[in-house]
Protein backbone atom coordinates (compact mmCIF):
# COMPACT_ATOMS: atom_id res chain seq x y z
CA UNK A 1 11.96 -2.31 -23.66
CA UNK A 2 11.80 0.91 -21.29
CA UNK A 3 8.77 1.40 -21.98
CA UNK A 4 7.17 -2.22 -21.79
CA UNK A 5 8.67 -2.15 -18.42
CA UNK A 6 6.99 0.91 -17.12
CA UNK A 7 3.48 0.04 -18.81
CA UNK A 8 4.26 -3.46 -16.36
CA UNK A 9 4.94 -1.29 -13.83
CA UNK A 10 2.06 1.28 -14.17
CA UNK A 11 -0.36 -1.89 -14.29
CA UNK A 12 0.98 -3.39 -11.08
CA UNK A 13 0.67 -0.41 -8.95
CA UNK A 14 -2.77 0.10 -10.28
CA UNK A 15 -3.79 -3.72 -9.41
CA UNK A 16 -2.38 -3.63 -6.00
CA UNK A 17 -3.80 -0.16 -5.60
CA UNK A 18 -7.47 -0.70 -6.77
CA UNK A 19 -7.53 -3.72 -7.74
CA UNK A 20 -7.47 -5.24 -4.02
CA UNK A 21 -10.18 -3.86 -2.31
CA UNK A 22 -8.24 -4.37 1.39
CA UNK A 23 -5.50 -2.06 0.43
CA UNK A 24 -7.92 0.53 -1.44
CA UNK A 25 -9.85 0.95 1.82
CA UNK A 26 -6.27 1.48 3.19
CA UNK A 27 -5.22 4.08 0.65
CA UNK A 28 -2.19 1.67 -0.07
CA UNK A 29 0.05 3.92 -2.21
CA UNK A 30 3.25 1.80 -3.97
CA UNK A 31 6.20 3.68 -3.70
CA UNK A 32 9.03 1.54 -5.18
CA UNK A 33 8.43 -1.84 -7.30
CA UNK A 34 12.42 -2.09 -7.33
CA UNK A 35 13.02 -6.27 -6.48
CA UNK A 36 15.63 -5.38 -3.47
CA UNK A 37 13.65 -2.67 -1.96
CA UNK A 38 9.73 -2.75 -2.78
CA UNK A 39 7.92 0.18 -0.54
CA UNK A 40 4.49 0.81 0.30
CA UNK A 41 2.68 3.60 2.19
CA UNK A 42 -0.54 4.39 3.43
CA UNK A 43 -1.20 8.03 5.64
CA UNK A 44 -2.46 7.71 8.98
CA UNK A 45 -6.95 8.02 9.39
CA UNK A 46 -8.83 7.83 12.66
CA UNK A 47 -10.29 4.69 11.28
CA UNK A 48 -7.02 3.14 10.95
CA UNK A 49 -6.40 3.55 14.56
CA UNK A 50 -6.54 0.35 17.05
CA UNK A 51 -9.21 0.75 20.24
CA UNK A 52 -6.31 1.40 22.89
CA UNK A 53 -6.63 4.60 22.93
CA UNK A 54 -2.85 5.03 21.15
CA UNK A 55 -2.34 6.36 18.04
CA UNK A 56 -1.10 3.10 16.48
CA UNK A 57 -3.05 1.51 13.30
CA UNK A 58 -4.99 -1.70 13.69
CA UNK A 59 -3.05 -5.25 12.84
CA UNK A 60 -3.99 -5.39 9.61
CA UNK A 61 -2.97 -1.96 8.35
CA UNK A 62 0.13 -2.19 10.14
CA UNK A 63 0.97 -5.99 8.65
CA UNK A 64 0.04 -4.62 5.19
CA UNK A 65 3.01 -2.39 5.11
CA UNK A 66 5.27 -4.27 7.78
């Protein structure tokens, strides 16, 4: 049973890392699957960053992980 539910697991976080080209482009990483506290995480990349001339990632990178 362990083990069914990490080859589950290990097959989500490679669909939502690869699988979705949006978040691959992001460098998405899933940190937690766990139901109560799922966490996501992508590092900081110049072309991330919005036109303002603040560090501060576009809309869509920052609603990925918001």
């Amino acid at each position: 049973m362990v083990q069914d539910i990490a080859k589950l697991e290990a097959k989500l976080r490679h669909l939502f890392e690869h699988g979705v080209p949006f978040n691959s482009v992001l460098g998405l990483k899933v940190e937690s699957l766990d139901p109560a506290a799922p966490k996501l995480r992508f590092d900081m990349r110049p072309e991330l960053v919005n036109d303002t001339g603040e560090q501060i990632a576009t809309g869509g990178a920052a609603y990925m992980v918001g």
